[in-house]
Each structure stands twice: as structure tokens, then as C-alpha cells.
N, C-alpha and C. Protein backbone atom coordinates (compact mmCIF):
# COMPACT_ATOMS: atom_id res chain seq x y z
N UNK A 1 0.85 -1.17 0.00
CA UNK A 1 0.00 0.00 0.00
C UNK A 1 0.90 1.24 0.00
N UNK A 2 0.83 2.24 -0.72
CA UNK A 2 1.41 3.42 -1.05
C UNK A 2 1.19 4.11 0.33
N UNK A 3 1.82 5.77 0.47
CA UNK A 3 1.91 5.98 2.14
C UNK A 3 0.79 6.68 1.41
N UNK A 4 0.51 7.49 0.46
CA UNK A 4 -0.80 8.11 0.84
C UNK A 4 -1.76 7.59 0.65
N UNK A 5 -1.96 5.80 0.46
CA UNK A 5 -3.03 5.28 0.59
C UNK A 5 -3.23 4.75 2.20
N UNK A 6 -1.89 4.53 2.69
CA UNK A 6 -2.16 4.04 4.33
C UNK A 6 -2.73 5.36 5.06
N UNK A 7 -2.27 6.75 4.45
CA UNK A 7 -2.26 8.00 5.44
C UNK A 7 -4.45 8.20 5.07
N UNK A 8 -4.63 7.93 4.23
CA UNK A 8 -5.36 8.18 3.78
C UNK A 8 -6.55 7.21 4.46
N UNK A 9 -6.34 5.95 5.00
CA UNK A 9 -6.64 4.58 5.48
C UNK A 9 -6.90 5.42 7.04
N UNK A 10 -5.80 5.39 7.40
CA UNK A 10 -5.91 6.08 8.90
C UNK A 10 -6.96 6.91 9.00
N UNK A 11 -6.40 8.35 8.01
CA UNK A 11 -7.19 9.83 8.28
C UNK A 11 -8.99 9.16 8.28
N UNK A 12 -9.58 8.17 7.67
CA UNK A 12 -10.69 8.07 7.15
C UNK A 12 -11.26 7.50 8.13
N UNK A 13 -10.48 6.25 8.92
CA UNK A 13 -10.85 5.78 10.25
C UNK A 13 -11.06 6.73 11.44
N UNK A 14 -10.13 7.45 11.77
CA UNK A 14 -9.99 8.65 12.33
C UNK A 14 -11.10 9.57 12.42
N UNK A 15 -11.14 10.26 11.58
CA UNK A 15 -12.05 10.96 10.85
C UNK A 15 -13.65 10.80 11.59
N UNK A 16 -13.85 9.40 10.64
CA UNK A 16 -15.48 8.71 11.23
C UNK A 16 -15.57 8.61 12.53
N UNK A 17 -14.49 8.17 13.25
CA UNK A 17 -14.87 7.77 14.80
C UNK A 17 -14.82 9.33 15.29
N UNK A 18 -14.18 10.02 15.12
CA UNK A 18 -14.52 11.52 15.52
C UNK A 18 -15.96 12.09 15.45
N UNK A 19 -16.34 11.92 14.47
CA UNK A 19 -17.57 12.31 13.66
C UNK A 19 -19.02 11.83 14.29
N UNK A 20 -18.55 10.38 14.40
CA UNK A 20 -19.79 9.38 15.32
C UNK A 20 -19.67 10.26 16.64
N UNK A 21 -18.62 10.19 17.12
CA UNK A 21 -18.22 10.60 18.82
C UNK A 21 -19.21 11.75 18.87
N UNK A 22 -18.63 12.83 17.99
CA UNK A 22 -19.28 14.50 18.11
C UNK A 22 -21.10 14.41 17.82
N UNK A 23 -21.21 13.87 16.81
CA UNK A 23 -22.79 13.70 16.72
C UNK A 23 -23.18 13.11 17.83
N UNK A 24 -23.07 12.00 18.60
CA UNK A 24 -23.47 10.93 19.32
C UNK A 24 -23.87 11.98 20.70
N UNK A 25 -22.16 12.89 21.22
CA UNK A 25 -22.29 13.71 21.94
C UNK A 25 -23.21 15.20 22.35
N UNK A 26 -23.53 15.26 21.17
CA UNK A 26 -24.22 16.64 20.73
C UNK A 26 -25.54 16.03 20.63
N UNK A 27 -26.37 14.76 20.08
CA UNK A 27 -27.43 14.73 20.44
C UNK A 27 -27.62 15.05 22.02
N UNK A 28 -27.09 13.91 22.71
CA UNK A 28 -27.15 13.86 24.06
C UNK A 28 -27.00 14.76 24.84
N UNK A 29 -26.47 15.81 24.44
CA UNK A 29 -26.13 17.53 24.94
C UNK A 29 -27.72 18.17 24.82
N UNK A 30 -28.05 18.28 23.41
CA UNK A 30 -28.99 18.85 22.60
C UNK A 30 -30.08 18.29 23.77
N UNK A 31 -30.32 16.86 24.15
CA UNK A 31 -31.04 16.39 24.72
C UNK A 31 -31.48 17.09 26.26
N UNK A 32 -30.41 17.31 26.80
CA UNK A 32 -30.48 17.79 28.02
C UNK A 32 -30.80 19.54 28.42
N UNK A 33 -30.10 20.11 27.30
CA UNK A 33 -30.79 21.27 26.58
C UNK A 33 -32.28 21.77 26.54
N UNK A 34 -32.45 20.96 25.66
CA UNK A 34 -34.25 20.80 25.86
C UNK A 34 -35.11 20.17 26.24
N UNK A 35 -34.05 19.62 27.88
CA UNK A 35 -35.55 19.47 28.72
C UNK A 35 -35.24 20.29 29.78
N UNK A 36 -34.67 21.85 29.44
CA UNK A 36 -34.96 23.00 30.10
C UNK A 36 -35.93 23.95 29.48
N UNK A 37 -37.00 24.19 30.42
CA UNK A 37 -38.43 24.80 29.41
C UNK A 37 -38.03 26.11 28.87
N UNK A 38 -36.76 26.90 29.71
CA UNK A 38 -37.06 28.30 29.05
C UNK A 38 -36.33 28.03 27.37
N UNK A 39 -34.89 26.89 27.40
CA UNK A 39 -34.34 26.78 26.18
C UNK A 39 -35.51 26.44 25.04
N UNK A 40 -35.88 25.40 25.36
CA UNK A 40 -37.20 24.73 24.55
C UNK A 40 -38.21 25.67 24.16
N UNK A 41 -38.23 26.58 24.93
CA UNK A 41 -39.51 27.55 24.33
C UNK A 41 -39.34 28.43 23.16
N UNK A 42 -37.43 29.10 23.69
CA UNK A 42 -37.43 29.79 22.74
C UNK A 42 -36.81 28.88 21.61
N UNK A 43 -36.11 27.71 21.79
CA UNK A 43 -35.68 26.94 20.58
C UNK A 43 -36.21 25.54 20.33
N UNK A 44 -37.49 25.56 20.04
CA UNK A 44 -37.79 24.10 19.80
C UNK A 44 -37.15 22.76 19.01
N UNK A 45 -36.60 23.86 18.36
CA UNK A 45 -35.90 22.64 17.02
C UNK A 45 -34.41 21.94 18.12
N UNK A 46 -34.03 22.52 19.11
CA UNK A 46 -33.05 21.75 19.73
C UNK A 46 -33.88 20.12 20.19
N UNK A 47 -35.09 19.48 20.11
CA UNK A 47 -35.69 18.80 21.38
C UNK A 47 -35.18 17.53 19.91
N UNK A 48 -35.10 16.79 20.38
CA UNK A 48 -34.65 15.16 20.13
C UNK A 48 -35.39 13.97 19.81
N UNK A 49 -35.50 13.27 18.88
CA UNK A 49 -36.27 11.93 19.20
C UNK A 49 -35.92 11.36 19.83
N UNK A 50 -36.94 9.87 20.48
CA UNK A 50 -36.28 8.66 20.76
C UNK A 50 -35.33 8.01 19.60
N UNK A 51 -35.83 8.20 19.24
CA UNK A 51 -34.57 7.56 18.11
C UNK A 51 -33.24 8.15 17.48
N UNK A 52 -33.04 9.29 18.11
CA UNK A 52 -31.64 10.03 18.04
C UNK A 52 -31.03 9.46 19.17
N UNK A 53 -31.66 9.87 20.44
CA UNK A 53 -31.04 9.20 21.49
C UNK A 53 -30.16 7.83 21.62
N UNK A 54 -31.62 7.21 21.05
CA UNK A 54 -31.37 5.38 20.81
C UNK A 54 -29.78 5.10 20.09
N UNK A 55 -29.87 6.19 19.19
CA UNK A 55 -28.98 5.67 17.97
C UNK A 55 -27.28 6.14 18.65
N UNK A 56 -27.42 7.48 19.17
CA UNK A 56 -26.43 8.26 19.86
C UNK A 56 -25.80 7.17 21.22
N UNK A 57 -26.68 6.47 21.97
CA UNK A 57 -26.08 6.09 22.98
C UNK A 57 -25.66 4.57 22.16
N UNK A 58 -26.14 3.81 21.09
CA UNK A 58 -25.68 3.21 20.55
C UNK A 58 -24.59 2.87 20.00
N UNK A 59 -23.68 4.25 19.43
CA UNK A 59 -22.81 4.83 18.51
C UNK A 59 -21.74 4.47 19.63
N UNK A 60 -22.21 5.26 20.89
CA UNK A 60 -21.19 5.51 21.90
C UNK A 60 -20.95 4.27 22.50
N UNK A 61 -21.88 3.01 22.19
CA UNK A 61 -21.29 2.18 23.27
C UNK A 61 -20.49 1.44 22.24
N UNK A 62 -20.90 1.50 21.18
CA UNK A 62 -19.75 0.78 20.07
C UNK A 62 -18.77 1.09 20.01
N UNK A 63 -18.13 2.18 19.80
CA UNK A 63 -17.13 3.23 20.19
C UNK A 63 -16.12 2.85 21.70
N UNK A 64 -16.71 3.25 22.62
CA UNK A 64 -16.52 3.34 23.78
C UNK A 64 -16.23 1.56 24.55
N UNK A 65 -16.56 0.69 24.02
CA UNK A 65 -16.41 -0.50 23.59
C UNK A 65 -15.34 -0.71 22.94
N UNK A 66 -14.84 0.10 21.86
CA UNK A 66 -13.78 -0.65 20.85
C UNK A 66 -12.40 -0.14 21.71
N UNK A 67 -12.70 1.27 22.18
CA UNK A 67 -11.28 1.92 23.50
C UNK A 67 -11.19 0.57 24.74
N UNK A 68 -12.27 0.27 25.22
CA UNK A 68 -12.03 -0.55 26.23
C UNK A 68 -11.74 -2.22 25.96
N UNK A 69 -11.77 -2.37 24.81
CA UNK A 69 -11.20 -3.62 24.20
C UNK A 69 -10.04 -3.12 23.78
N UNK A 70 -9.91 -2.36 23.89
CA UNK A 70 -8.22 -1.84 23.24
C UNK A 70 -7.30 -1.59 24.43
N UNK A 71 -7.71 -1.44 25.48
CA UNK A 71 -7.50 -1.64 26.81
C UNK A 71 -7.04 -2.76 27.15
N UNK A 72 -7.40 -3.70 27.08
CA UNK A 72 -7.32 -4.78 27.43
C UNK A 72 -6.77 -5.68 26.51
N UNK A 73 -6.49 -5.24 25.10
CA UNK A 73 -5.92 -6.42 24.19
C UNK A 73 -4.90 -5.54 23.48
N UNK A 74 -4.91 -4.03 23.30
CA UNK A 74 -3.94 -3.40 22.20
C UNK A 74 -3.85 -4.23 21.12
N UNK A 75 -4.75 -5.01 20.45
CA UNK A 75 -4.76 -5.42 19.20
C UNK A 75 -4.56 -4.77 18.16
N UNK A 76 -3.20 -5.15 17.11
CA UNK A 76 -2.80 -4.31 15.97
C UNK A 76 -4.21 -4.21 14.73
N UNK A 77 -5.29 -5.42 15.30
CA UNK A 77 -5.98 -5.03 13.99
C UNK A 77 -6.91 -3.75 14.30
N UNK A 78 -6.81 -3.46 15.51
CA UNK A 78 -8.21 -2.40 16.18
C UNK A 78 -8.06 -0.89 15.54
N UNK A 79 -9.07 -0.53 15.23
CA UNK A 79 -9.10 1.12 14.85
C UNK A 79 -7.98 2.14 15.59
N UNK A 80 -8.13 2.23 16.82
CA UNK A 80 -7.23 2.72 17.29
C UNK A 80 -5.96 2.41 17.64
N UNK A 81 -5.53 1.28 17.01
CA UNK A 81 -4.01 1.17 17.02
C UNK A 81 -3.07 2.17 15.98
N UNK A 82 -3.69 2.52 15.17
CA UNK A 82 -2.81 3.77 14.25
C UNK A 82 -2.61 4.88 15.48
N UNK A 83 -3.07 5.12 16.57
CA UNK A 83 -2.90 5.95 17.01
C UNK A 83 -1.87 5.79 17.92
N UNK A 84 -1.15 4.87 18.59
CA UNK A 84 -0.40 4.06 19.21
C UNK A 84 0.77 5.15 19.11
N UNK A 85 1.09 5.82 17.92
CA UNK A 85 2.53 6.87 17.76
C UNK A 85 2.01 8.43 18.06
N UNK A 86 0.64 8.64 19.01
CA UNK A 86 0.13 9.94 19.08
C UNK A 86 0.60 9.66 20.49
N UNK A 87 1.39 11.15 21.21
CA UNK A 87 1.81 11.02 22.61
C UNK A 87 0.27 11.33 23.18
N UNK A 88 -0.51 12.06 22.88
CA UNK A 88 -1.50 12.85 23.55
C UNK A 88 -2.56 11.14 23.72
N UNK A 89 -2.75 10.53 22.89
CA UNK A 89 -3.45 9.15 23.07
C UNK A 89 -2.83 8.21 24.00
N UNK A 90 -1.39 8.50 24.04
CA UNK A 90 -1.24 7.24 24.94
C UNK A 90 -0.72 7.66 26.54
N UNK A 91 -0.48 9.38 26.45
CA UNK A 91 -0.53 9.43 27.83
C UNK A 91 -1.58 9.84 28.12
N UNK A 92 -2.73 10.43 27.40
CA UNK A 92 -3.96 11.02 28.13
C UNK A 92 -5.26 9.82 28.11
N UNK A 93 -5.15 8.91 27.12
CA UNK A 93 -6.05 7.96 27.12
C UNK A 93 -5.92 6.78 27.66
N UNK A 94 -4.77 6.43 27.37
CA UNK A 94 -4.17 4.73 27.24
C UNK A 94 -3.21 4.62 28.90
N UNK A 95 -2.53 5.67 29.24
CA UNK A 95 -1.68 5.67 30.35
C UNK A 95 -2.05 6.43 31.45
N UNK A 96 -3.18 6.63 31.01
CA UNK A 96 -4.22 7.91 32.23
C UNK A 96 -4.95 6.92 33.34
N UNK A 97 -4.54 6.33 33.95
CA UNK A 97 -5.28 5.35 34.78
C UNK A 97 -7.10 6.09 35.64
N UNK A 98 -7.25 7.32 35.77
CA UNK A 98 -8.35 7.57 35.81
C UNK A 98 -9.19 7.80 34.88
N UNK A 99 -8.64 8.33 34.21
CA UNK A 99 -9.26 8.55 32.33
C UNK A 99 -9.71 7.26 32.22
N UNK A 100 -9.46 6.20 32.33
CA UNK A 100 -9.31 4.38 32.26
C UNK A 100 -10.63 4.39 32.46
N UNK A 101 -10.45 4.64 34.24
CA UNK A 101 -11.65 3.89 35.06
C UNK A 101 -13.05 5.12 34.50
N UNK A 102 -12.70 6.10 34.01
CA UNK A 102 -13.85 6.86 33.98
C UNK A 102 -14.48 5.84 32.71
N UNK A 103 -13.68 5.92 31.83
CA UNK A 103 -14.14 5.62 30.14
C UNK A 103 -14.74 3.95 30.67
N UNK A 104 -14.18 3.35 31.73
CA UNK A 104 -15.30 1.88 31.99
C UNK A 104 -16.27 1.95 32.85
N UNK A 105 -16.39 2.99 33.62
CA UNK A 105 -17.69 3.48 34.05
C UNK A 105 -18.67 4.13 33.10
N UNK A 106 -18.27 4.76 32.60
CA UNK A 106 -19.39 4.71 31.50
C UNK A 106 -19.28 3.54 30.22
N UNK A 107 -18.90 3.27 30.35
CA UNK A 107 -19.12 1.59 29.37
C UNK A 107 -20.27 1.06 30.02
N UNK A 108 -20.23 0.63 31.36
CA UNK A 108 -20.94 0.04 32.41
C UNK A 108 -22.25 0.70 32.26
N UNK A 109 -22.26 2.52 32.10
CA UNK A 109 -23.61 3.39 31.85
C UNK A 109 -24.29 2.63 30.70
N UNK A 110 -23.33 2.87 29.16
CA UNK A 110 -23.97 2.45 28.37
C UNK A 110 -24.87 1.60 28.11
N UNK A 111 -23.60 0.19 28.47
CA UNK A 111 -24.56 -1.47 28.45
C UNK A 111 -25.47 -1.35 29.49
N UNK A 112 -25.43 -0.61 30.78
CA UNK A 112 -26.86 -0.66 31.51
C UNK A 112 -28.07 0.10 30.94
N UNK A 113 -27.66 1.08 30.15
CA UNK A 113 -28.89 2.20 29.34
C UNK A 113 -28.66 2.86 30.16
N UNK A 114 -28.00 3.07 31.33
CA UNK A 114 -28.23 4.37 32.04
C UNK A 114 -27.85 5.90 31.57
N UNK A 115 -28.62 6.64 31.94
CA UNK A 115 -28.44 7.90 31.56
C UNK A 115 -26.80 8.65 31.90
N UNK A 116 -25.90 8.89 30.59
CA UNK A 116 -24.47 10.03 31.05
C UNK A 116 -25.11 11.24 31.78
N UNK A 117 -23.82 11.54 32.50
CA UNK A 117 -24.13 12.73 33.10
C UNK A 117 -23.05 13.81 32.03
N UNK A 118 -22.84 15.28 32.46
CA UNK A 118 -22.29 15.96 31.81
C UNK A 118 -21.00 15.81 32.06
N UNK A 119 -20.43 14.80 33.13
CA UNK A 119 -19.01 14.68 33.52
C UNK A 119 -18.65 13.38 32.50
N UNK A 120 -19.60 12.54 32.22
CA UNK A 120 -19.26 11.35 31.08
C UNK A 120 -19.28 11.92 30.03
N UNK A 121 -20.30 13.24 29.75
CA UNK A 121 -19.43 13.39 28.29
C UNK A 121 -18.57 14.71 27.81
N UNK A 122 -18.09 15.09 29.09
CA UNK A 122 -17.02 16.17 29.48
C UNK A 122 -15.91 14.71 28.93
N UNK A 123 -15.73 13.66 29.87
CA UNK A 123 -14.80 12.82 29.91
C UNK A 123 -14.58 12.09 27.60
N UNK A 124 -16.16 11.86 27.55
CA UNK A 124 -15.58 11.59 25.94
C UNK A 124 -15.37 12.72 25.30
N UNK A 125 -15.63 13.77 25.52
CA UNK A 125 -15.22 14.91 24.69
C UNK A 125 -13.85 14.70 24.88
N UNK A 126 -13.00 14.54 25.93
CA UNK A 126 -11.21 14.67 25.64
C UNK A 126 -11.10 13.61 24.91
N UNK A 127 -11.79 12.53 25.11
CA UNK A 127 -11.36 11.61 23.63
C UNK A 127 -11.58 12.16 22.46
N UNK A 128 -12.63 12.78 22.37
CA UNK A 128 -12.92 13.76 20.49
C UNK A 128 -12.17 14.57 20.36
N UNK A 129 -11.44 15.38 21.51
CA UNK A 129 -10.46 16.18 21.31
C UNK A 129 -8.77 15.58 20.89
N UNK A 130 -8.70 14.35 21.75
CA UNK A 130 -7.59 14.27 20.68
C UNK A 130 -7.73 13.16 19.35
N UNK A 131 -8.61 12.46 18.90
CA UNK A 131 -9.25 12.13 18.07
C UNK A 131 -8.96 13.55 16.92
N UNK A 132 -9.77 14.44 17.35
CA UNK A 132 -9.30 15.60 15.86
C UNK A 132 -8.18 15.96 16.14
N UNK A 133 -7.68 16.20 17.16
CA UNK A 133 -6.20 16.80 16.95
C UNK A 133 -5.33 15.74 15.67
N UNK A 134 -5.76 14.19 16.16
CA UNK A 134 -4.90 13.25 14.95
C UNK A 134 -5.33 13.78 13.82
N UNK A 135 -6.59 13.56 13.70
CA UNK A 135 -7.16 13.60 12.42
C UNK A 135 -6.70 15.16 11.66
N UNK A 136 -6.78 15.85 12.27
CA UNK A 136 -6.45 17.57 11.81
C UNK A 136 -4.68 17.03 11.49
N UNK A 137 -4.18 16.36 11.79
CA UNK A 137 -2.39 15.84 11.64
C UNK A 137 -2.20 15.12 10.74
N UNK A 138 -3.75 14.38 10.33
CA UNK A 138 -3.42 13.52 9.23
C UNK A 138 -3.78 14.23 8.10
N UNK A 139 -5.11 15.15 8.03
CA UNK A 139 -5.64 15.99 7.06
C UNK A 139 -4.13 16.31 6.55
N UNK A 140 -3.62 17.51 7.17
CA UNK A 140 -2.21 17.87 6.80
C UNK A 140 -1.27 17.19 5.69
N UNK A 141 -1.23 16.06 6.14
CA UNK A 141 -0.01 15.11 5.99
C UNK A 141 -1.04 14.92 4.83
N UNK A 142 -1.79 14.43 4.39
CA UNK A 142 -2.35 14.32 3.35
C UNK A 142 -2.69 15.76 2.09
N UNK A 143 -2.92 16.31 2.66
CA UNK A 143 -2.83 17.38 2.06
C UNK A 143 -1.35 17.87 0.87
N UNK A 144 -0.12 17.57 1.51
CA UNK A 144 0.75 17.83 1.39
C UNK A 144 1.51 16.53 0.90
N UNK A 145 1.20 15.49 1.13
CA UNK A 145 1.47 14.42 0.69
C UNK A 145 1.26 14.21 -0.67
N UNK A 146 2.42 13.57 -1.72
CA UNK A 146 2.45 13.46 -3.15
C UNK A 146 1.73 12.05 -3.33
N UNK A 147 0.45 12.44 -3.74
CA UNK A 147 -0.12 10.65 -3.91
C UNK A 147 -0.11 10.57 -5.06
């Protein structure tokens, strides 16, 4: 495989799981949003289906699932092993021993259905944050890259 087809392989993996993360997060934001009456009154279009929800806490446990199997196995075939050479992933995610236990407490939320609070998705937002930081590193590198 050519490097700007591997860079390109990465950025795209990257990319999506960012993408799922931020939507997934922002329903569930949006959600909590409007079930404050004064927001809701003046902005109705923020209020949510069941089936955004459904799909959002879905996204996240798949997701949030594939980090905590990666936890436990660092398997070279897993999505997030390209990230393995990002310092910000492996000391803030992978070597963060509370970051750890937070990201399997809410695993535990998910598979129970229980409702995140704003500290679970304070906690996946630093995963979306360095999630784009890669991805904004790979854009680059691709960008500039002779394919």
C-alpha cells in the first residue's frame, strides 16, 4: 500500500470515529438542553427523538467498547491502534489510569442504558479532542502528501 493510501486509510478511520463521537455527543447535549423549558420555548428545534437518542447512545457504546477492548488487548488489527505513535493518546487515554476507570464506568452506563451525566461526556469529549487533533495531523499530511 502506497503511504498516501495508508495516510489516507488512517485519516478516514480517524475521521469517522470523531464524527460518530461529536454527533453521538451533541445529540445527548442537545437532549439535556431541551428538557430546560425556558431553552425549549425559545428553541424548539433543539428537542430530540427517541430515536436520536437510541442511535447516539448506541454509537457511543460501540465506540466506547472498541477503546475498552483496546485496553485490554492493544490489538494491531483495532481502529485505534494507528494511534499508538500519538503522545497525547497514549498518555492522556491509554496511560491515564483515571481517564481508564472513567471511560469503563461509562461503558458500564452504556450497556446498563443508564443515563451520562455531563461529567461522562465532558470525559468523551477529551477523547474527540484528541481524536481531531490526529485527524487535523493527518488531514495535513495528506494534504501535502504526493499521492
Amino acid at each position: 500500500m502506497s503511504d498516501f493510501s495508508s495516510l489516507y486509510k488512517k485519516y478516514n478511520s480517524v475521521s469517522n470515529l470523531t464524527n460518530d463521537l461529536n454527533n453521538s455527543v451533541i445529540t445527548l447535549k442537545r437532549k439535556g438542553v431541551a428538557s430546560i423549558k425556558e431553552y425549549n420555548d425559545k428553541h424548539p428545534k433543539l428537542a430530540v427523538t427517541v430515536d436520536e437518542i437510541s442511535k447516539a447512545n448506541r454509537l457511543l457504546l460501540e465506540i466506547i467498547s472498541i477503546l475498552v477492548s483496546f485496553y485490554n488487548k492493544q490489538d494491531t488489527k483495532s481502529e485505534l491502534y494507528e494511534l499508538m505513535d500519538n503522545s497525547m493518546f497514549k498518555n492522556q487515554i491509554l496511560n491515564n489510569v483515571v481517564f481508564k476507570d472513567e471511560i469503563l464506568r461509562i461503558f458500564e452506563k452504556l450497556k446498563s442504558e443508564k443515563e451520562l451525566n455531563p461529567k461522562d461526556l465532558s470525559n468523551i469529549d477529551k477523547f474527540i479532542s484528541i481524536l481531531d487533533n490526529e485527524a487535523a495531523v493527518l488531514f495535513r499530511k495528506l494534504r501535502t502528501s504526493r499521492g
